[in-house]
N, C-alpha and C. Protein backbone atom coordinates (compact mmCIF):
# COMPACT_ATOMS: atom_id res chain seq x y z
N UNK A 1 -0.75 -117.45 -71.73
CA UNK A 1 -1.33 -116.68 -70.67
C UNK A 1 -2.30 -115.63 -71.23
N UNK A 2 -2.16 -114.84 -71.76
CA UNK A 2 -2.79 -113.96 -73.27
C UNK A 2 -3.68 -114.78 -73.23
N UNK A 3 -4.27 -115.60 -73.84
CA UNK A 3 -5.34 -116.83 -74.43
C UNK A 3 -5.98 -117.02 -72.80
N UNK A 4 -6.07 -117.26 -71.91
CA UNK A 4 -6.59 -117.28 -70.79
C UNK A 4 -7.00 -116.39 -70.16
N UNK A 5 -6.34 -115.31 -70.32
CA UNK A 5 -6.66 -114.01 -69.55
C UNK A 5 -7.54 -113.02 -70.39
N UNK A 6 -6.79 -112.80 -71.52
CA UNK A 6 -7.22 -111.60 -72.37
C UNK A 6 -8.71 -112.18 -73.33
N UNK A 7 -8.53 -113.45 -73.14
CA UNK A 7 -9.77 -114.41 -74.46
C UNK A 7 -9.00 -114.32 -75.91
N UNK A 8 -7.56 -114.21 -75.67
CA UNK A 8 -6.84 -113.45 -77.37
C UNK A 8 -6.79 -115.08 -77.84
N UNK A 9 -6.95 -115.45 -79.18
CA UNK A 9 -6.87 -116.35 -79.80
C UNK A 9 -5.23 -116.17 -80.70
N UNK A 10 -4.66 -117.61 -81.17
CA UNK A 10 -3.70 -117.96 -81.82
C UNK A 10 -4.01 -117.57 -83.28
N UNK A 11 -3.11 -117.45 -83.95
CA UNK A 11 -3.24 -117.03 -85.57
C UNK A 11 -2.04 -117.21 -86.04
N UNK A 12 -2.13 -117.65 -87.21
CA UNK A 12 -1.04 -117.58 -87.98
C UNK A 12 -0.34 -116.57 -88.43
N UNK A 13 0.25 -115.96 -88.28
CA UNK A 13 1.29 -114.88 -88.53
C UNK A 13 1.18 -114.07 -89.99
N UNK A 14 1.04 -114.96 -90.92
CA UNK A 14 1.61 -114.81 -92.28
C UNK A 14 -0.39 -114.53 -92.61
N UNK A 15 -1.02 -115.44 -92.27
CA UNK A 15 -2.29 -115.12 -92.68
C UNK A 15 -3.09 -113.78 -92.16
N UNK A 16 -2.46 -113.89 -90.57
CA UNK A 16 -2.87 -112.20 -90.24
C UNK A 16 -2.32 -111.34 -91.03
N UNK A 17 -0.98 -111.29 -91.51
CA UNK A 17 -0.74 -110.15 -92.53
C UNK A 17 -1.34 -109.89 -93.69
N UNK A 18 -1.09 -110.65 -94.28
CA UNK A 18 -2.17 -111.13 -95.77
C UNK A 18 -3.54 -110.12 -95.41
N UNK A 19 -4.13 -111.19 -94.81
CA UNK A 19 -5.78 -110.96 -94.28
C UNK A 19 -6.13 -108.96 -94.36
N UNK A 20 -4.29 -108.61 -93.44
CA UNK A 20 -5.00 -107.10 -92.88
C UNK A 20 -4.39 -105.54 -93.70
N UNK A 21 -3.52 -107.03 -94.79
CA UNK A 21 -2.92 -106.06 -95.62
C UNK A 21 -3.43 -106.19 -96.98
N UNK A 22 -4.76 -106.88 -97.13
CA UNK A 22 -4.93 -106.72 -98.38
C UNK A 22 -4.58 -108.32 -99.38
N UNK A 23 -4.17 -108.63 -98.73
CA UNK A 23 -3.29 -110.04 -99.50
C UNK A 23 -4.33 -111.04 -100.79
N UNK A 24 -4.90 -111.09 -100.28
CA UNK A 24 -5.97 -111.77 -101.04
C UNK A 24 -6.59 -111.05 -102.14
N UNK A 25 -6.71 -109.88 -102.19
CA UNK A 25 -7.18 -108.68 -103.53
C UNK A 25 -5.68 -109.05 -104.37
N UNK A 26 -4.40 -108.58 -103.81
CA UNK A 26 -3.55 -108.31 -104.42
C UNK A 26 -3.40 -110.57 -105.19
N UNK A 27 -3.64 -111.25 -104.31
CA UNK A 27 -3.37 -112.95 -105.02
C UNK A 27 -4.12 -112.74 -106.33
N UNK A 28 -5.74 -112.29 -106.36
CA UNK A 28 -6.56 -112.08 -107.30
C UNK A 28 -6.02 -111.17 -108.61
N UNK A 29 -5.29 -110.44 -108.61
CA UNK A 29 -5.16 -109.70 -109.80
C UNK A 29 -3.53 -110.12 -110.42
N UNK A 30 -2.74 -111.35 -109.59
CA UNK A 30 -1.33 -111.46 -109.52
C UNK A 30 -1.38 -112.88 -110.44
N UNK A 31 -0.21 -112.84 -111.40
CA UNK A 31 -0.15 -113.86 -112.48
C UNK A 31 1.28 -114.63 -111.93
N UNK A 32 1.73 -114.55 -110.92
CA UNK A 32 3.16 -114.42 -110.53
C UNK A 32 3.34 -114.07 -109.57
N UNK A 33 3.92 -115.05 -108.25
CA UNK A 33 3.85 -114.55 -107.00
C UNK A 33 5.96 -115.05 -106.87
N UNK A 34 6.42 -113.81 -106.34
CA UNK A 34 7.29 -113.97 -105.93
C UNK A 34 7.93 -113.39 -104.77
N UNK A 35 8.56 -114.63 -103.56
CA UNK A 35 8.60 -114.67 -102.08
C UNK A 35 10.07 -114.75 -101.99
N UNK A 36 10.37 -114.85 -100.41
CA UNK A 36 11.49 -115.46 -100.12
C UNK A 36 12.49 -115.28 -98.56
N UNK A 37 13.57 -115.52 -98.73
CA UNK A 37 13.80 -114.76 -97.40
C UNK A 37 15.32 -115.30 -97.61
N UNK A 38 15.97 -115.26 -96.30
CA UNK A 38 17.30 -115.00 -96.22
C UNK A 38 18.00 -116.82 -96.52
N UNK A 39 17.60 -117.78 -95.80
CA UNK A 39 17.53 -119.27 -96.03
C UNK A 39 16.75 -120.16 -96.28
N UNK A 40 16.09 -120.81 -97.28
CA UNK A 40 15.23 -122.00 -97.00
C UNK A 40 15.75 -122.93 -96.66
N UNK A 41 14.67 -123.27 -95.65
CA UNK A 41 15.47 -124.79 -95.27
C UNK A 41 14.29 -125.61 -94.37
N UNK A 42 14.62 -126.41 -93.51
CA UNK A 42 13.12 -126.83 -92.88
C UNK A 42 12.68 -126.17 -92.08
N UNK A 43 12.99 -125.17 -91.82
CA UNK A 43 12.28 -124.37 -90.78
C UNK A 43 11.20 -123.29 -91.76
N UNK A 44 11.27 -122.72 -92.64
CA UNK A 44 10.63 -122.44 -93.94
C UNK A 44 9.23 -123.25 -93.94
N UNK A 45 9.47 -124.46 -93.48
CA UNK A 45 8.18 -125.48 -94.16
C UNK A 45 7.16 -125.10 -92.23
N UNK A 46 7.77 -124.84 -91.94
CA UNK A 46 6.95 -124.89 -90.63
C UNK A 46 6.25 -123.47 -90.32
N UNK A 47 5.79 -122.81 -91.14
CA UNK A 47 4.64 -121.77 -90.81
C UNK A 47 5.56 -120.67 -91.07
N UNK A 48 6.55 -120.20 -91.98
CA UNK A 48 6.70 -119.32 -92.12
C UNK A 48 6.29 -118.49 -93.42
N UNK A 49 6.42 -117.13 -93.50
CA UNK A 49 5.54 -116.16 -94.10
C UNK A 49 6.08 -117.09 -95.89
N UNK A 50 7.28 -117.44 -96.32
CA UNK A 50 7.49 -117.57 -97.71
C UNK A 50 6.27 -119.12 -97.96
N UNK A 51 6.02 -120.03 -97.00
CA UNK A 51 5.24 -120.80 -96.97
C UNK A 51 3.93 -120.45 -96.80
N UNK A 52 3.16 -119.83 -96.32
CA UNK A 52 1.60 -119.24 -96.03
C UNK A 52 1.52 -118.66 -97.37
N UNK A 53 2.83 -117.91 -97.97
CA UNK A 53 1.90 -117.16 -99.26
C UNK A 53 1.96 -117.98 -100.01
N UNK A 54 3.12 -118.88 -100.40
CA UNK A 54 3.19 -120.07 -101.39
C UNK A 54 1.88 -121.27 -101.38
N UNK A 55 1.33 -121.13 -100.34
CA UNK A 55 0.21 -121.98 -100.50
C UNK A 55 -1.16 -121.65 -100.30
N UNK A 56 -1.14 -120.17 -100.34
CA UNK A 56 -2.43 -119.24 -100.26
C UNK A 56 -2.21 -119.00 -102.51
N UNK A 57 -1.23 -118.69 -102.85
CA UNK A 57 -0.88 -118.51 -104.40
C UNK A 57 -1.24 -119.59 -104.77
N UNK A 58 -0.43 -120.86 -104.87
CA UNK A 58 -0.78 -122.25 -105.43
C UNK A 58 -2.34 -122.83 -104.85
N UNK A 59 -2.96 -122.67 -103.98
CA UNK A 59 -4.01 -123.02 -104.01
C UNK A 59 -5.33 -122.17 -105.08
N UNK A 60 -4.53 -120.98 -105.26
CA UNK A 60 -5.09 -120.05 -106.91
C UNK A 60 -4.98 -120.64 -108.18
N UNK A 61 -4.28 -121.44 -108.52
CA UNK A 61 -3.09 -121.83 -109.44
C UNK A 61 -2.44 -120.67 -109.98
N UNK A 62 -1.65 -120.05 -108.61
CA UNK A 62 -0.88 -119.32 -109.24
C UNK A 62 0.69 -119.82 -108.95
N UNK A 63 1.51 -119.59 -110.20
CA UNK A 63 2.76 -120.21 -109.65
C UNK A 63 3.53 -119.44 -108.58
N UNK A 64 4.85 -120.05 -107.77
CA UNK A 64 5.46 -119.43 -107.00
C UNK A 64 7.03 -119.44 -107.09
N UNK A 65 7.70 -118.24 -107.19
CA UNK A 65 9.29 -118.38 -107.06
C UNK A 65 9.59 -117.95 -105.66
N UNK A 66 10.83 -118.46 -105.56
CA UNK A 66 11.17 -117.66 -104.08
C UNK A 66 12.68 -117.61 -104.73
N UNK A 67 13.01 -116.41 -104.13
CA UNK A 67 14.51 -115.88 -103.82
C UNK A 67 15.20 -115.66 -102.40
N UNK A 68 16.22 -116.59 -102.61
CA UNK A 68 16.91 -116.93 -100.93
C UNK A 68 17.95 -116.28 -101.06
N UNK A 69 19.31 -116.29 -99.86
CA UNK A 69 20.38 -115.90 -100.15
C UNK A 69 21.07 -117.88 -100.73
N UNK A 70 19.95 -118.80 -99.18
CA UNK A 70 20.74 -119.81 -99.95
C UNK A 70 19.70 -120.87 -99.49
N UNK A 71 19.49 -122.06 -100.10
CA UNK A 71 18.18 -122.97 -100.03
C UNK A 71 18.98 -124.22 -99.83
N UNK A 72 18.33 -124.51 -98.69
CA UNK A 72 19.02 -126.29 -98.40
C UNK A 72 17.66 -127.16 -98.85
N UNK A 73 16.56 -127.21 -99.08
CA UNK A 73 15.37 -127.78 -98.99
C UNK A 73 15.51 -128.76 -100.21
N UNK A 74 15.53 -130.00 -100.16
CA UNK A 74 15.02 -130.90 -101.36
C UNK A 74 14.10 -131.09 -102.10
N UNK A 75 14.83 -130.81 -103.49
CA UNK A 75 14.23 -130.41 -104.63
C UNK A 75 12.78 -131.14 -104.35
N UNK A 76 12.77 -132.46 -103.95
CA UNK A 76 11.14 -132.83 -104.20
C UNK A 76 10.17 -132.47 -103.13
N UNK A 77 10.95 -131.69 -101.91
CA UNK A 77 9.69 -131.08 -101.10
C UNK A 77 9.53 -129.65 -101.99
N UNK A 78 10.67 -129.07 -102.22
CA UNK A 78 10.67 -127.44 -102.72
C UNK A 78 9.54 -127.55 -103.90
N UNK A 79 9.68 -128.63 -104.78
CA UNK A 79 8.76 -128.56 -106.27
C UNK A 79 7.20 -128.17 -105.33
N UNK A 80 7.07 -128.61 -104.30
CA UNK A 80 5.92 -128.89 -103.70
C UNK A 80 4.99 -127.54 -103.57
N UNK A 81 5.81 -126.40 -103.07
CA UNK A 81 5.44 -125.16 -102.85
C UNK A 81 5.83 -124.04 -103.93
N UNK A 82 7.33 -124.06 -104.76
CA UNK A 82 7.64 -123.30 -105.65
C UNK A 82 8.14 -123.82 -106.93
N UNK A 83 7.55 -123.11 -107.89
CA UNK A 83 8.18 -123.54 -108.70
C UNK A 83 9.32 -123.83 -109.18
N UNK A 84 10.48 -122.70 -108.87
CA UNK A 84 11.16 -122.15 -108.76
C UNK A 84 12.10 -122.04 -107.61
N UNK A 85 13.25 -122.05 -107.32
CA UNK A 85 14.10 -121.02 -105.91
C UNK A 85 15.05 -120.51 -106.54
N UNK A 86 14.99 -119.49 -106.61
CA UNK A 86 16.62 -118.50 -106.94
C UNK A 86 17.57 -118.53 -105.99
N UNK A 87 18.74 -119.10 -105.70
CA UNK A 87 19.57 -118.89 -104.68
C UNK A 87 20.25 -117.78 -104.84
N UNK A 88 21.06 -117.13 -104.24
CA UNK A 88 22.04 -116.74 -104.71
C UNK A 88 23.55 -117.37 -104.69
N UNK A 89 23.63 -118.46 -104.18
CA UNK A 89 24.73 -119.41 -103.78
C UNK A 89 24.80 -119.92 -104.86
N UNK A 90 23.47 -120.20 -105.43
CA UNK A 90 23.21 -121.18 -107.23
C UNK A 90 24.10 -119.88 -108.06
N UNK A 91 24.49 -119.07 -108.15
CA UNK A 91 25.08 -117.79 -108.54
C UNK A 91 26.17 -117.27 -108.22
N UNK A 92 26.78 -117.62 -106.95
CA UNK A 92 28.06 -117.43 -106.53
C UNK A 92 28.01 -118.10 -105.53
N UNK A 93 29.25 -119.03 -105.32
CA UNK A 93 29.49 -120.24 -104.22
C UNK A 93 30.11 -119.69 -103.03
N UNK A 94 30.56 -118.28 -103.10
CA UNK A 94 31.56 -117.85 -102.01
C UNK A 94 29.93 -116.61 -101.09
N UNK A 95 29.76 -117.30 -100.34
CA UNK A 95 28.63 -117.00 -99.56
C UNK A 95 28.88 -115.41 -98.89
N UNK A 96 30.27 -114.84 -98.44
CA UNK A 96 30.58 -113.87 -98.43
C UNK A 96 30.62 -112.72 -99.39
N UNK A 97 30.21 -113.13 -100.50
CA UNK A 97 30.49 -112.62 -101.84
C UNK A 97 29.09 -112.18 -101.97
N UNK A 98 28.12 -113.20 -101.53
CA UNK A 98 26.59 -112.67 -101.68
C UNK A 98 26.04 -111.55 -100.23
N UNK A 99 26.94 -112.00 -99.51
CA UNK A 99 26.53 -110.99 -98.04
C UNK A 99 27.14 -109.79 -98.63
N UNK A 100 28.39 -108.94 -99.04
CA UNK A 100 28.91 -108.11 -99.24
C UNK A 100 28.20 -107.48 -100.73
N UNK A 101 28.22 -108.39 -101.46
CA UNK A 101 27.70 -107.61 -102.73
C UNK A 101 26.82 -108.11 -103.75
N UNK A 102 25.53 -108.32 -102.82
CA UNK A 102 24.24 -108.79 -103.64
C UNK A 102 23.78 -108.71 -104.66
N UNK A 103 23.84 -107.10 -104.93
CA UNK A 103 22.97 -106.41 -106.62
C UNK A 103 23.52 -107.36 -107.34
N UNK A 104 24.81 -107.24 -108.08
CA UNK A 104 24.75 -107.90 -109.37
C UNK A 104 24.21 -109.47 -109.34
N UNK A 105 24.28 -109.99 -108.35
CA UNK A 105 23.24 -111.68 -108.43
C UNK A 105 22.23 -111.34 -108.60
N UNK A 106 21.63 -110.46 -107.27
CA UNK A 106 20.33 -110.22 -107.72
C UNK A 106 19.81 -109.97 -108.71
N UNK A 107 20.45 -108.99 -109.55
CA UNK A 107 19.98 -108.55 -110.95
C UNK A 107 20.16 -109.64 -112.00
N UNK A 108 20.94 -110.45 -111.77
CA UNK A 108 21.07 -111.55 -112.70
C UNK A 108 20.21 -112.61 -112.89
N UNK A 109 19.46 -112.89 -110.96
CA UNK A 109 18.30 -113.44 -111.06
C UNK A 109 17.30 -112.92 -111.51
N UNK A 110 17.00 -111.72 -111.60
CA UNK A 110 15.45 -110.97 -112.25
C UNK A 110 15.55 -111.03 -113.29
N UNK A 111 16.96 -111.31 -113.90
CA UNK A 111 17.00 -111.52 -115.81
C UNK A 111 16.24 -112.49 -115.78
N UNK A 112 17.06 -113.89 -114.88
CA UNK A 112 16.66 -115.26 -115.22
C UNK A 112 15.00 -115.43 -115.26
N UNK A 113 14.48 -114.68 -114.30
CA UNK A 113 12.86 -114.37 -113.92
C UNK A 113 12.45 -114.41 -114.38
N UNK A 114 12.64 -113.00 -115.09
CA UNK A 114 11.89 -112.44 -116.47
C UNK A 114 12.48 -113.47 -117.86
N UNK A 115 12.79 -114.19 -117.80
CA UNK A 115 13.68 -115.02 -119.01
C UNK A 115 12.63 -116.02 -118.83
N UNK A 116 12.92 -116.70 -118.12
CA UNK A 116 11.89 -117.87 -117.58
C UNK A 116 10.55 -118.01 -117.64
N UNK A 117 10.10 -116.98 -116.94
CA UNK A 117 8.52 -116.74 -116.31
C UNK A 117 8.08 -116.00 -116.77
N UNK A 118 7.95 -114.88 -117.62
CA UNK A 118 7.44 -113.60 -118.15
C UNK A 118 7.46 -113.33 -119.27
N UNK A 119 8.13 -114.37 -120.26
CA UNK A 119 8.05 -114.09 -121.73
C UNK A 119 6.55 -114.82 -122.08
């Protein structure tokens, strides 16, 4: 209704942010893009923000990690967009364990990060 009335056009969400926050200066000076959110899974692949930057980065050749709490996505679509997924489930299997007390995974993944990707 918006689009008929107002003349407002559709946009992608993730690219309007980017676009009005700078996103594209900050892709240019970035050796290492790292995203993520609470689940990957297929809804991830359908226009959400960890997908728009993963393929605004890789179309740089810049690589991409993402950090989830937990990733259902198959490995051969995931290779597609990240290099990488940090779960935290890949880290502790008791999923309550990552809702209640994140830091120490988390921190264990930024070792692995920096272990991996940054030497």
């Amino acid at each position: 209704m918006a689009m008929a009335l107002l003349s407002a056009e559709m946009r992608s969400g993730v690219d309007m942010i980017l676009n009005e926050t700078g996103g594209e200066k900050m892709l240019a000076q970035a050796d290492l893009v790292i995203t993520g959110e609470g689940r990957i899974d297929a809804q991830t692949l359908s226009g959400k923000a960890p997908t728009g930057i993963a393929k605004r980065a890789r179309a740089k050749g810049i690589p991409v990690l993402a950090v989830c709490g937990q990733s259902l996505l198959d490995p051969a679509i995931s290779n597609e967009l990240f290099e990488d997924i940090y779960s935290l489930t890949d880290f502790e299997s008791d999923i309550n364990e990552c809702i209640r007390n994140p830091l120490p995974i988390l921190e264990g993944i930024g070792f692995n990060i920096a272990k991996h990707h940054l030497s």
